[in-house]
PDB file of N, CA and C in Angstrom:
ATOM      1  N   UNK A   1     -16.429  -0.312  19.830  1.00  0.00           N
ATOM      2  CA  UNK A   1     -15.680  -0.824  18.707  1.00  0.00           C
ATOM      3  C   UNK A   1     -16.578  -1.632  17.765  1.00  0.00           C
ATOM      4  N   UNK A   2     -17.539  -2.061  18.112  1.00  0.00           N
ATOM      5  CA  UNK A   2     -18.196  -3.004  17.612  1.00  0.00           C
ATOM      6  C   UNK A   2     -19.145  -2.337  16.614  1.00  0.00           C
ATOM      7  N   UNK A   3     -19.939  -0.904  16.961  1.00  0.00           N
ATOM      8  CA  UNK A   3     -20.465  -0.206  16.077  1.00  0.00           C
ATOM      9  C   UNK A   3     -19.517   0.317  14.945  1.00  0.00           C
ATOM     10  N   UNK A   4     -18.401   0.641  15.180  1.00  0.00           N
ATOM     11  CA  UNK A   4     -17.241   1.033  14.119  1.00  0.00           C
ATOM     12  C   UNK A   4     -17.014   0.460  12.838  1.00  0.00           C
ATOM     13  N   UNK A   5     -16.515  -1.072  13.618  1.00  0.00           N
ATOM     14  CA  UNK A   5     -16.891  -2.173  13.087  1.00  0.00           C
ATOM     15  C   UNK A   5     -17.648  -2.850  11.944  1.00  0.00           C
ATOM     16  N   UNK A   6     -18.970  -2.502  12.192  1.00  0.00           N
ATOM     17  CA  UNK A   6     -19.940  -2.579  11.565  1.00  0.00           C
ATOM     18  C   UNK A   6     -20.322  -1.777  10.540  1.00  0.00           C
ATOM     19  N   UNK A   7     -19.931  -0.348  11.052  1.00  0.00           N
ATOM     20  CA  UNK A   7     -19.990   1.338  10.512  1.00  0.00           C
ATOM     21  C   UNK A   7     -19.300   0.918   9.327  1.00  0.00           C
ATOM     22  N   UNK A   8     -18.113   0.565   9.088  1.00  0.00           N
ATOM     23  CA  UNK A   8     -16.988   0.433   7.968  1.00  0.00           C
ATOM     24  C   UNK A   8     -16.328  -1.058   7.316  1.00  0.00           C
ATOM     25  N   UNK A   9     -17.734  -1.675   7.684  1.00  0.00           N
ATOM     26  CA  UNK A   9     -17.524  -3.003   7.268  1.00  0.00           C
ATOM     27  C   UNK A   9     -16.672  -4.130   7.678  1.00  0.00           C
ATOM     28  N   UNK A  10     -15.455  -3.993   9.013  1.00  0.00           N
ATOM     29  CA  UNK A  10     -14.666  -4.574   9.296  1.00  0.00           C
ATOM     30  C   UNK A  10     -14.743  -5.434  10.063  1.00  0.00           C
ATOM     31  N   UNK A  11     -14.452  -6.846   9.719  1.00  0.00           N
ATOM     32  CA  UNK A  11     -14.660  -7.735  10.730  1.00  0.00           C
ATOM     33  C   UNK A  11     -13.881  -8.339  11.785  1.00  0.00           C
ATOM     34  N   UNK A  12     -12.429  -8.060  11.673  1.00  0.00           N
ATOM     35  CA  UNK A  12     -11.441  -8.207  12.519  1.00  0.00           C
ATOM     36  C   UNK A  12     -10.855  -7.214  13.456  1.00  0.00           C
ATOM     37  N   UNK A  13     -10.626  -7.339  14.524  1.00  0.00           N
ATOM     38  CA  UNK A  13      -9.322  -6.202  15.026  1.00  0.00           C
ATOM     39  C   UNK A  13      -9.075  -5.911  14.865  1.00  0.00           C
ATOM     40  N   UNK A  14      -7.748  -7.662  14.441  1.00  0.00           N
ATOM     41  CA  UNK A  14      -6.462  -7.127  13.672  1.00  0.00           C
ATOM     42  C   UNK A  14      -6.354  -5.588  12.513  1.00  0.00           C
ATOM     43  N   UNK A  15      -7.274  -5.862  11.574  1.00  0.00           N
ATOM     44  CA  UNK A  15      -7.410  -4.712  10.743  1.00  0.00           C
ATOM     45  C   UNK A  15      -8.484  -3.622  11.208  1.00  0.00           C
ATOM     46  N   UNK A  16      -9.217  -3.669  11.714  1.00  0.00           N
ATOM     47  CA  UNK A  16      -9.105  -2.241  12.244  1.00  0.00           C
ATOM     48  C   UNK A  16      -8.221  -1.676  13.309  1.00  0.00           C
ATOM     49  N   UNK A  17      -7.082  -2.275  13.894  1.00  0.00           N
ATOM     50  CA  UNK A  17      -5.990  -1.956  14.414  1.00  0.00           C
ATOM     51  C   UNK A  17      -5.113  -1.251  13.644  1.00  0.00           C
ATOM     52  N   UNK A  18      -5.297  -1.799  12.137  1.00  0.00           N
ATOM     53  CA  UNK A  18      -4.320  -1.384  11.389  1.00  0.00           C
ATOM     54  C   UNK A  18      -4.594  -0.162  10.503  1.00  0.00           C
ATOM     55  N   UNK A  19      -6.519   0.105  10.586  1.00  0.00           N
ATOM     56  CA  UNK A  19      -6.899   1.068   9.969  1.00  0.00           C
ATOM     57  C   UNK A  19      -6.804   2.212  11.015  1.00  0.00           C
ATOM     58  N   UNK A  20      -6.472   1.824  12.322  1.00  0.00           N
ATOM     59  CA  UNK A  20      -6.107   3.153  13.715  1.00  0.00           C
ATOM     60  C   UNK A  20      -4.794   3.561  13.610  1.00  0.00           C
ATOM     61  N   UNK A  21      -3.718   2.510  12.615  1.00  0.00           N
ATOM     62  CA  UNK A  21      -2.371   2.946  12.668  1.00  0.00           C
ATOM     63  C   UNK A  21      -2.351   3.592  11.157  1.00  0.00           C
ATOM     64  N   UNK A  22      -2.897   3.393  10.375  1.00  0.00           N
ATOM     65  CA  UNK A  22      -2.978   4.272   9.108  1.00  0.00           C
ATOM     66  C   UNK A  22      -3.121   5.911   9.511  1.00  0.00           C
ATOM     67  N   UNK A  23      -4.718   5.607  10.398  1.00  0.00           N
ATOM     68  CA  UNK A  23      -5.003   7.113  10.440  1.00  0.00           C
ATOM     69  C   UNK A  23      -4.070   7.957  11.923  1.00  0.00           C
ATOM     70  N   UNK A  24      -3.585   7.601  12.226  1.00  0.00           N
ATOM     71  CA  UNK A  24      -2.407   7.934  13.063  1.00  0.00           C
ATOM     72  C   UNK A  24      -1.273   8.460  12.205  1.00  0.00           C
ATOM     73  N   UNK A  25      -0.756   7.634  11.494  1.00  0.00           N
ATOM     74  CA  UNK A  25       0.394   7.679  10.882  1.00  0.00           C
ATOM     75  C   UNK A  25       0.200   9.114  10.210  1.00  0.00           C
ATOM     76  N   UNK A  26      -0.953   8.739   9.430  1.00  0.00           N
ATOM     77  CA  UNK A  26      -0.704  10.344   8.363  1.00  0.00           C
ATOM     78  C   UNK A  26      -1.339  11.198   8.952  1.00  0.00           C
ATOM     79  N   UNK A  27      -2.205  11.395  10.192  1.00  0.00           N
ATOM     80  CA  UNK A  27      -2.039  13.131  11.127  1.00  0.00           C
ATOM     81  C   UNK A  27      -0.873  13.155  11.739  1.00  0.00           C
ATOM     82  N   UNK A  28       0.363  12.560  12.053  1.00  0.00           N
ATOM     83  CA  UNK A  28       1.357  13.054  12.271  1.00  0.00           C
ATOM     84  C   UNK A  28       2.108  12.747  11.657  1.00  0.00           C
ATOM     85  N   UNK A  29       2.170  12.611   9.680  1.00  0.00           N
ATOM     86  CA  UNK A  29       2.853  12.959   8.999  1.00  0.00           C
ATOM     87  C   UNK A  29       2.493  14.057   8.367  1.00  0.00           C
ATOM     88  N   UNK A  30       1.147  14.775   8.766  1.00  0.00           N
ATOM     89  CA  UNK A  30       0.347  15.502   7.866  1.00  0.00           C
ATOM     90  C   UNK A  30       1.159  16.837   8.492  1.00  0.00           C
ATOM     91  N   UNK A  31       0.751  17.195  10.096  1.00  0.00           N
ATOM     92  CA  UNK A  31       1.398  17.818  10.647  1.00  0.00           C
ATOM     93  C   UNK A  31       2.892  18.122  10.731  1.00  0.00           C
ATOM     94  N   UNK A  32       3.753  17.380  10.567  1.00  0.00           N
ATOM     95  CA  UNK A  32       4.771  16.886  10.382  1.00  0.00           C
ATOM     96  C   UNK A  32       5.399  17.923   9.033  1.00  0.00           C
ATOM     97  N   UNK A  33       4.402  17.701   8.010  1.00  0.00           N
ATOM     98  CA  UNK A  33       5.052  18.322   7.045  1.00  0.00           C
ATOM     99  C   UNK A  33       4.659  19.964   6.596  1.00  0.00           C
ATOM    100  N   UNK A  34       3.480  20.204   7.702  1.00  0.00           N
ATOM    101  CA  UNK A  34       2.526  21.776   7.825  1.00  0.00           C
ATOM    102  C   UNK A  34       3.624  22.778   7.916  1.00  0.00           C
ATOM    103  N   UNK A  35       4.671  22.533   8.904  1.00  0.00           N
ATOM    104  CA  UNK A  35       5.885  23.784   8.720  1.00  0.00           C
ATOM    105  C   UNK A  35       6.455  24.036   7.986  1.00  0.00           C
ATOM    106  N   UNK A  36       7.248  23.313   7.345  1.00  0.00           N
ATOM    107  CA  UNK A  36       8.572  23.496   5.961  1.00  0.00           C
ATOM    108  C   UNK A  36       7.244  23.802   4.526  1.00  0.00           C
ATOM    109  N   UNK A  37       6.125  23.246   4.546  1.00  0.00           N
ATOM    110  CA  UNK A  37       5.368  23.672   3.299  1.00  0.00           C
ATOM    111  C   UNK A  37       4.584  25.096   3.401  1.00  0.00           C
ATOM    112  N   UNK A  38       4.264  25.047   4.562  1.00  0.00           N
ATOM    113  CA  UNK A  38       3.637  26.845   5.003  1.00  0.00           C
ATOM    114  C   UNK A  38       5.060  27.626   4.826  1.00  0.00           C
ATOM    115  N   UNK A  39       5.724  27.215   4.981  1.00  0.00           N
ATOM    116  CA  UNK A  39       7.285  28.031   5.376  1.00  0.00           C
ATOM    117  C   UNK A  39       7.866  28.206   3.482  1.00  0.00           C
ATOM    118  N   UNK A  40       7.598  27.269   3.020  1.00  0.00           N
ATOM    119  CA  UNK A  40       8.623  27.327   1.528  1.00  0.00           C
ATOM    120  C   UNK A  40       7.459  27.731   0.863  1.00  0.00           C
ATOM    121  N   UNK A  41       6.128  28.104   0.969  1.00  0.00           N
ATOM    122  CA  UNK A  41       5.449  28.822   0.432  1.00  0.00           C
ATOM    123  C   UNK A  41       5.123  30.639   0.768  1.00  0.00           C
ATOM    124  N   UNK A  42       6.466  30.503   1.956  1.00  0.00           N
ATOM    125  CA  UNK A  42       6.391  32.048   2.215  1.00  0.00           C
ATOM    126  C   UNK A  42       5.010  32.479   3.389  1.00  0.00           C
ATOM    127  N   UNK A  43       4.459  31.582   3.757  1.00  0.00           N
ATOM    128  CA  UNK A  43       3.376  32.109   4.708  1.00  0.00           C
ATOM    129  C   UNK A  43       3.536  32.250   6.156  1.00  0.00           C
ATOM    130  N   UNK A  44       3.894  33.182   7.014  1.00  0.00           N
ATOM    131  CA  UNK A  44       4.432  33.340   8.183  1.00  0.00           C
ATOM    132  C   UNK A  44       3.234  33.452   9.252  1.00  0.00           C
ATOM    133  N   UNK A  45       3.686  33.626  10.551  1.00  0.00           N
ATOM    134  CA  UNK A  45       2.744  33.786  11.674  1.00  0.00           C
ATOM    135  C   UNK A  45       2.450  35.425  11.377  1.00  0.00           C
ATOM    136  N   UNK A  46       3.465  35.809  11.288  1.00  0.00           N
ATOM    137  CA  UNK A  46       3.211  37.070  11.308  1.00  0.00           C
ATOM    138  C   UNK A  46       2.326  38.203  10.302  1.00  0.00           C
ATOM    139  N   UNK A  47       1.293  37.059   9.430  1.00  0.00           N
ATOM    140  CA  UNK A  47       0.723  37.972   8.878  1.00  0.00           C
ATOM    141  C   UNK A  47      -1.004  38.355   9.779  1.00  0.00           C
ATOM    142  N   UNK A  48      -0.378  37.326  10.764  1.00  0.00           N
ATOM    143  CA  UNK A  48      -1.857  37.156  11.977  1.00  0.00           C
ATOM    144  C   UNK A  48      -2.551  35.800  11.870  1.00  0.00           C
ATOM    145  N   UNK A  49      -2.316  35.466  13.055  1.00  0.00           N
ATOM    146  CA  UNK A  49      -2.953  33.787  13.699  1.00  0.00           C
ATOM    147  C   UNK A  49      -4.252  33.345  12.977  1.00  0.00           C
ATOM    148  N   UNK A  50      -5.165  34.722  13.071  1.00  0.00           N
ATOM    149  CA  UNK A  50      -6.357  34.839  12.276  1.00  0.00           C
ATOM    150  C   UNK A  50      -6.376  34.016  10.806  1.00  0.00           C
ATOM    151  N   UNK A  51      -5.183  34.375  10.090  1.00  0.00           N
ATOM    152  CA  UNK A  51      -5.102  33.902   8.770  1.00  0.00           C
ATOM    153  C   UNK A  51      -4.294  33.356   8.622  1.00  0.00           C
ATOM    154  N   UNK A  52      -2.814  32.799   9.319  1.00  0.00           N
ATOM    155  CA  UNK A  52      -1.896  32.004   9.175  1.00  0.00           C
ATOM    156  C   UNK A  52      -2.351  30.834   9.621  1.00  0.00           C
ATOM    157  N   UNK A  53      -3.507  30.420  10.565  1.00  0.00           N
ATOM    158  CA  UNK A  53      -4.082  28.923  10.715  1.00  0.00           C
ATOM    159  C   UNK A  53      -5.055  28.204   9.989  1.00  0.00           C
ATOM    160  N   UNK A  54      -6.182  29.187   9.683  1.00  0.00           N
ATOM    161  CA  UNK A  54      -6.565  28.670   8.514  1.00  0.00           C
ATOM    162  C   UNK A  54      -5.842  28.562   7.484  1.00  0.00           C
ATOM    163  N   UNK A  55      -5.337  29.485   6.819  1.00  0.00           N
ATOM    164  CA  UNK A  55      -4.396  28.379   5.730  1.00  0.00           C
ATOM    165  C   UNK A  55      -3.469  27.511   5.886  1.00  0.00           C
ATOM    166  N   UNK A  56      -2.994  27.476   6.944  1.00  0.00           N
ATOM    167  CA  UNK A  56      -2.229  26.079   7.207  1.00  0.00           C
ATOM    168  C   UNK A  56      -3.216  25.202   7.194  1.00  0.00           C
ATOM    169  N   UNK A  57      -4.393  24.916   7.369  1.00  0.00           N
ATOM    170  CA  UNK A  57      -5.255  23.916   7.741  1.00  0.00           C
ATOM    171  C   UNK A  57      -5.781  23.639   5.869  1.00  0.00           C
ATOM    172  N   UNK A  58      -6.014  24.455   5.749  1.00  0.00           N
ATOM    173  CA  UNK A  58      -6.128  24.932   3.970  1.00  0.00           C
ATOM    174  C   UNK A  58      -5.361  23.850   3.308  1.00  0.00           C
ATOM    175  N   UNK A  59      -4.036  24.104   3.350  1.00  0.00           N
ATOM    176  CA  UNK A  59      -3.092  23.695   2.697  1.00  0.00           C
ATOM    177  C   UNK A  59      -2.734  22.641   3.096  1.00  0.00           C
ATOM    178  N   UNK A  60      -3.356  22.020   4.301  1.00  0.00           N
ATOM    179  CA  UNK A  60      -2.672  20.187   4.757  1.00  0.00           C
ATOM    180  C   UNK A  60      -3.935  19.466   4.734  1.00  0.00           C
ATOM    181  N   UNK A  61      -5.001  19.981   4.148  1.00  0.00           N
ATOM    182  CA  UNK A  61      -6.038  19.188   4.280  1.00  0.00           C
ATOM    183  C   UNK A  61      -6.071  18.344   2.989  1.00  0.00           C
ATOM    184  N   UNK A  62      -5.587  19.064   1.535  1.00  0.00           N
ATOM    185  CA  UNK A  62      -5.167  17.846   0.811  1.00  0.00           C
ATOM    186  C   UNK A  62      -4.281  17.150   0.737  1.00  0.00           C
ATOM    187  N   UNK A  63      -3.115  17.412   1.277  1.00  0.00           N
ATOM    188  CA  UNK A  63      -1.851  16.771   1.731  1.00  0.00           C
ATOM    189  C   UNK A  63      -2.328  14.944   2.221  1.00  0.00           C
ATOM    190  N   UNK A  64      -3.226  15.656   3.419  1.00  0.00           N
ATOM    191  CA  UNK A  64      -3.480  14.786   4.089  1.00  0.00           C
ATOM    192  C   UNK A  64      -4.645  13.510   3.406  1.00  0.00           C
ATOM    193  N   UNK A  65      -5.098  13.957   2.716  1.00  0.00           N
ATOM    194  CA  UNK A  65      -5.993  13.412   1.921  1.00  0.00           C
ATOM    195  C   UNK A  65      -5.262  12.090   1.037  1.00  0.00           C
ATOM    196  N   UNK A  66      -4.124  12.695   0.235  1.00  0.00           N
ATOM    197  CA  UNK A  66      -3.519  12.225  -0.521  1.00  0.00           C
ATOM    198  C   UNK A  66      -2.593  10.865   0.682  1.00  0.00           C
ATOM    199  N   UNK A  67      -1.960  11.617   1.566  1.00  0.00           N
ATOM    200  CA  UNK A  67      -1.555  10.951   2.466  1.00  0.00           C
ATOM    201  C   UNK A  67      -2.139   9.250   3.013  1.00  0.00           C
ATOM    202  N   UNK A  68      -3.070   9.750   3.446  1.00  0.00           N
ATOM    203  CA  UNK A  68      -4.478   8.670   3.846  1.00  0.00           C
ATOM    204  C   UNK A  68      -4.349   7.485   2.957  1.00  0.00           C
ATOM    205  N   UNK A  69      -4.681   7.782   1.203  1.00  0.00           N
ATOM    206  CA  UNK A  69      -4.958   7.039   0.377  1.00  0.00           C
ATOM    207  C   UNK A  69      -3.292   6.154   0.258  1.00  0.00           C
ATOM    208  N   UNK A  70      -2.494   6.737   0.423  1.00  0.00           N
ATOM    209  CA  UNK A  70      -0.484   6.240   0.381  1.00  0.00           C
ATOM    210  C   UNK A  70      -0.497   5.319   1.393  1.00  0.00           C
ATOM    211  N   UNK A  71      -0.991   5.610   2.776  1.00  0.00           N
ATOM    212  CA  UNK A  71      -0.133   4.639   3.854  1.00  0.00           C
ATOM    213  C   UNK A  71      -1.726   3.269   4.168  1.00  0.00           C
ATOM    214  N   UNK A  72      -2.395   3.554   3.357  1.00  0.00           N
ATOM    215  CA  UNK A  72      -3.254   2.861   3.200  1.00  0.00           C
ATOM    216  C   UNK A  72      -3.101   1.800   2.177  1.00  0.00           C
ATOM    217  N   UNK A  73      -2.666   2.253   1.236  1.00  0.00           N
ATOM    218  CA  UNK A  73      -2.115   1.720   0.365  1.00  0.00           C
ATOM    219  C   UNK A  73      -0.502   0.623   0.502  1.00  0.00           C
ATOM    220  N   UNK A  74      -0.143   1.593   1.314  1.00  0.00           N
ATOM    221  CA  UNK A  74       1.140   0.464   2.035  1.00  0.00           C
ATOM    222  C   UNK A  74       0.968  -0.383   3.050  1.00  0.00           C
ATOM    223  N   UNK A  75      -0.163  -0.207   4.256  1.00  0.00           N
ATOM    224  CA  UNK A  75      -0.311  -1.014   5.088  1.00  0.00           C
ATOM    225  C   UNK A  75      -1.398  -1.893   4.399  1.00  0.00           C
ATOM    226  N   UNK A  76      -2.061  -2.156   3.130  1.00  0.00           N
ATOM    227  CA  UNK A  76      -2.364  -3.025   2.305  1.00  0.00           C
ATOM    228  C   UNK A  76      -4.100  -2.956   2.464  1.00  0.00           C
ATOM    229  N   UNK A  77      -4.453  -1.866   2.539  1.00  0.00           N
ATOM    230  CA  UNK A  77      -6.110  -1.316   3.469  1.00  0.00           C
ATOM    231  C   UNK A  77      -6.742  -0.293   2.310  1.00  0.00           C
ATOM    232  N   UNK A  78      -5.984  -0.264   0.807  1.00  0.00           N
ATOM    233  CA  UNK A  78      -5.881   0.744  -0.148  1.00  0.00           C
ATOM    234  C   UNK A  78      -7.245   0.576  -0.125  1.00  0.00           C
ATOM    235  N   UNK A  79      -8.303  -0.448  -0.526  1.00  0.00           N
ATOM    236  CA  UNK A  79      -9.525  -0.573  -0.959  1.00  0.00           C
ATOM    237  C   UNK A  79     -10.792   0.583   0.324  1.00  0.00           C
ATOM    238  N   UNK A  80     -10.195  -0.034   1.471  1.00  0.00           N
ATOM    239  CA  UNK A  80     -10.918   0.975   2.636  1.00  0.00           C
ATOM    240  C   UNK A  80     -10.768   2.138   2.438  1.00  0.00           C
ATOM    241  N   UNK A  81      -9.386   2.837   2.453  1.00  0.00           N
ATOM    242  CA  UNK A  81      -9.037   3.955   2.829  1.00  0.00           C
ATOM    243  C   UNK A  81      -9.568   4.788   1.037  1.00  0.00           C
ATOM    244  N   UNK A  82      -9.535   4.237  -0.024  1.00  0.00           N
ATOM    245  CA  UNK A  82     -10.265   4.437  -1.209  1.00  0.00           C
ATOM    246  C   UNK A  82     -11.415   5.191  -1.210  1.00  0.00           C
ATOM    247  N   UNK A  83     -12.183   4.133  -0.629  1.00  0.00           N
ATOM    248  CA  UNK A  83     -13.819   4.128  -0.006  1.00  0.00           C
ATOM    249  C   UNK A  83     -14.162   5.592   0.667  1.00  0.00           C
ATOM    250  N   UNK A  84     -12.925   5.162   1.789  1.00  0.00           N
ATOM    251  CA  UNK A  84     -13.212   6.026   3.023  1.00  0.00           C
ATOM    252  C   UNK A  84     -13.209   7.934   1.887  1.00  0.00           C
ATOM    253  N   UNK A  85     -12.115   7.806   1.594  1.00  0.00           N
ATOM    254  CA  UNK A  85     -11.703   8.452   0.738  1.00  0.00           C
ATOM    255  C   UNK A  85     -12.935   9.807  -0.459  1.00  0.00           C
ATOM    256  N   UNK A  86     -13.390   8.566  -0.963  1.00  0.00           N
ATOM    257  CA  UNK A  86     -14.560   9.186  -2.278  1.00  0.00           C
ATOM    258  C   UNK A  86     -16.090   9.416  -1.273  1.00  0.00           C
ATOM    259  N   UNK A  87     -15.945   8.631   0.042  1.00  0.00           N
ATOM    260  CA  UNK A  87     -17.460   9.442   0.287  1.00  0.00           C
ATOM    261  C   UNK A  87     -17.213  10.715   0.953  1.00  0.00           C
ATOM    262  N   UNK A  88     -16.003  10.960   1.609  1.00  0.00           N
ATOM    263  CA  UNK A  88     -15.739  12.184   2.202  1.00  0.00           C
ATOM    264  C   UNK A  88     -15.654  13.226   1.033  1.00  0.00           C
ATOM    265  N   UNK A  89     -15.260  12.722   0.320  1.00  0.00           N
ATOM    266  CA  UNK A  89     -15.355  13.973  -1.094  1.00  0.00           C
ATOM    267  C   UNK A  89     -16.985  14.379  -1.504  1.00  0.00           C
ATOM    268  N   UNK A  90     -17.510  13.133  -1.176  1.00  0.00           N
ATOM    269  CA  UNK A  90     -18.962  13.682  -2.028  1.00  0.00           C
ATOM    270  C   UNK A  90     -19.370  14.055  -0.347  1.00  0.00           C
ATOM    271  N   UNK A  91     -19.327  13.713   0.353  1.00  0.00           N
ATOM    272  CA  UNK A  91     -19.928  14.396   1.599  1.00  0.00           C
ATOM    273  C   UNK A  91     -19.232  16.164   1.597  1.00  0.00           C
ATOM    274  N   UNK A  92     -18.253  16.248   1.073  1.00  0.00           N
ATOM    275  CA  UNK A  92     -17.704  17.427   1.094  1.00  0.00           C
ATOM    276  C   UNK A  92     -18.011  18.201  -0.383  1.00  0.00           C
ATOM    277  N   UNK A  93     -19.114  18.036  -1.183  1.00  0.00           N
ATOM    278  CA  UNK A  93     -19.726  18.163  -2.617  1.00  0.00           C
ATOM    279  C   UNK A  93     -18.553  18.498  -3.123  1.00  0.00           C
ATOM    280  N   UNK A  94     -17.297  17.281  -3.095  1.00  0.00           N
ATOM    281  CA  UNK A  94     -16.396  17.935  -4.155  1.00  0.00           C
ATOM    282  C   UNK A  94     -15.713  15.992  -4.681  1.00  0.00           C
ATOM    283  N   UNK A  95     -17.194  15.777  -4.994  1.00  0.00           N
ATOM    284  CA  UNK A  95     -17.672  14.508  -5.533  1.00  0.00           C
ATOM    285  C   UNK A  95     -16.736  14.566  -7.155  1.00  0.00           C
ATOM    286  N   UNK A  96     -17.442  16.051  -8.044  1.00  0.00           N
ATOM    287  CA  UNK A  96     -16.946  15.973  -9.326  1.00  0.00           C
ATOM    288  C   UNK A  96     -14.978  16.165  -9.366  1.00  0.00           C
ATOM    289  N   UNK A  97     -14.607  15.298  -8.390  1.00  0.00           N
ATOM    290  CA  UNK A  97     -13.114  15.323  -8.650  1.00  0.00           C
ATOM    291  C   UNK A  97     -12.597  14.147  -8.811  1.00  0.00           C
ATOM    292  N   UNK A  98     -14.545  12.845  -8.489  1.00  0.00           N
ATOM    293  CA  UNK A  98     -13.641  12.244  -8.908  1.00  0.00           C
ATOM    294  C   UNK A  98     -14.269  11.795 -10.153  1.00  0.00           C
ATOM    295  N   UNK A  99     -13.283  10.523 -11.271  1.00  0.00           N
ATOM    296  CA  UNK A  99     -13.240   9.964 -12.577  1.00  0.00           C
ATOM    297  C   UNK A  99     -14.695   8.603 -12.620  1.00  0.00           C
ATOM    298  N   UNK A 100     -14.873   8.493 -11.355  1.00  0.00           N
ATOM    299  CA  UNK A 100     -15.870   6.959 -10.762  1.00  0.00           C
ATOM    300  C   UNK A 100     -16.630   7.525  -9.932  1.00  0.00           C
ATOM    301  N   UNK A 101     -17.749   8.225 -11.188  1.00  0.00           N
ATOM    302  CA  UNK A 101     -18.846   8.295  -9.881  1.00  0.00           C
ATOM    303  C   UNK A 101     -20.123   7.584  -9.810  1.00  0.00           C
TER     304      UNK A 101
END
């Protein structure tokens, strides 16, 4: 914990307790919402596992993104989860999305 800690600047528990219940919260709200949005976009199992999981994964990975930055924002951690946020984009070279670079 202590390298983590350090890893993401945090000096308390308490809040990185609260940055373990953020990222909790939205993989099982992320998941949570993967059926009814694969489903009301018409994408079934049955066009083959092969291609019905990757695009489910496709399609909740910005969900989840957006997600992250919301309950971060409500459990009052907006500035971290921000952070956390814009280097995963430029680690993922999709840096030019954002307005602050």
């Amino acid at each position: 914990m202590k390298k983590l800690k350090e890893r993401w600047g945090v000096k308390s528990n308490w809040r990185l307790t609260v940055i373990f219940i953020v990222f909790s919260i939205t993989g099982s709200t992320a998941a949570k919402f993967a059926a009814p949005l694969v489903a009301w976009l018409g994408i079934s199992k049955e066009i083959g596992w092969y291609v019905y999981w990757p695009l489910r994964i496709l399609l909740i990975f910005p969900l989840y993104q957006i997600l992250l930055v919301f309950f971060g924002w409500l459990f009052g951690e907006y500035a971290f989860f921000w952070n956390f946020e814009k280097k995963m984009l430029r680690h993922l070279k999709l840096g030019f999305l954002l307005k602050d670079k």
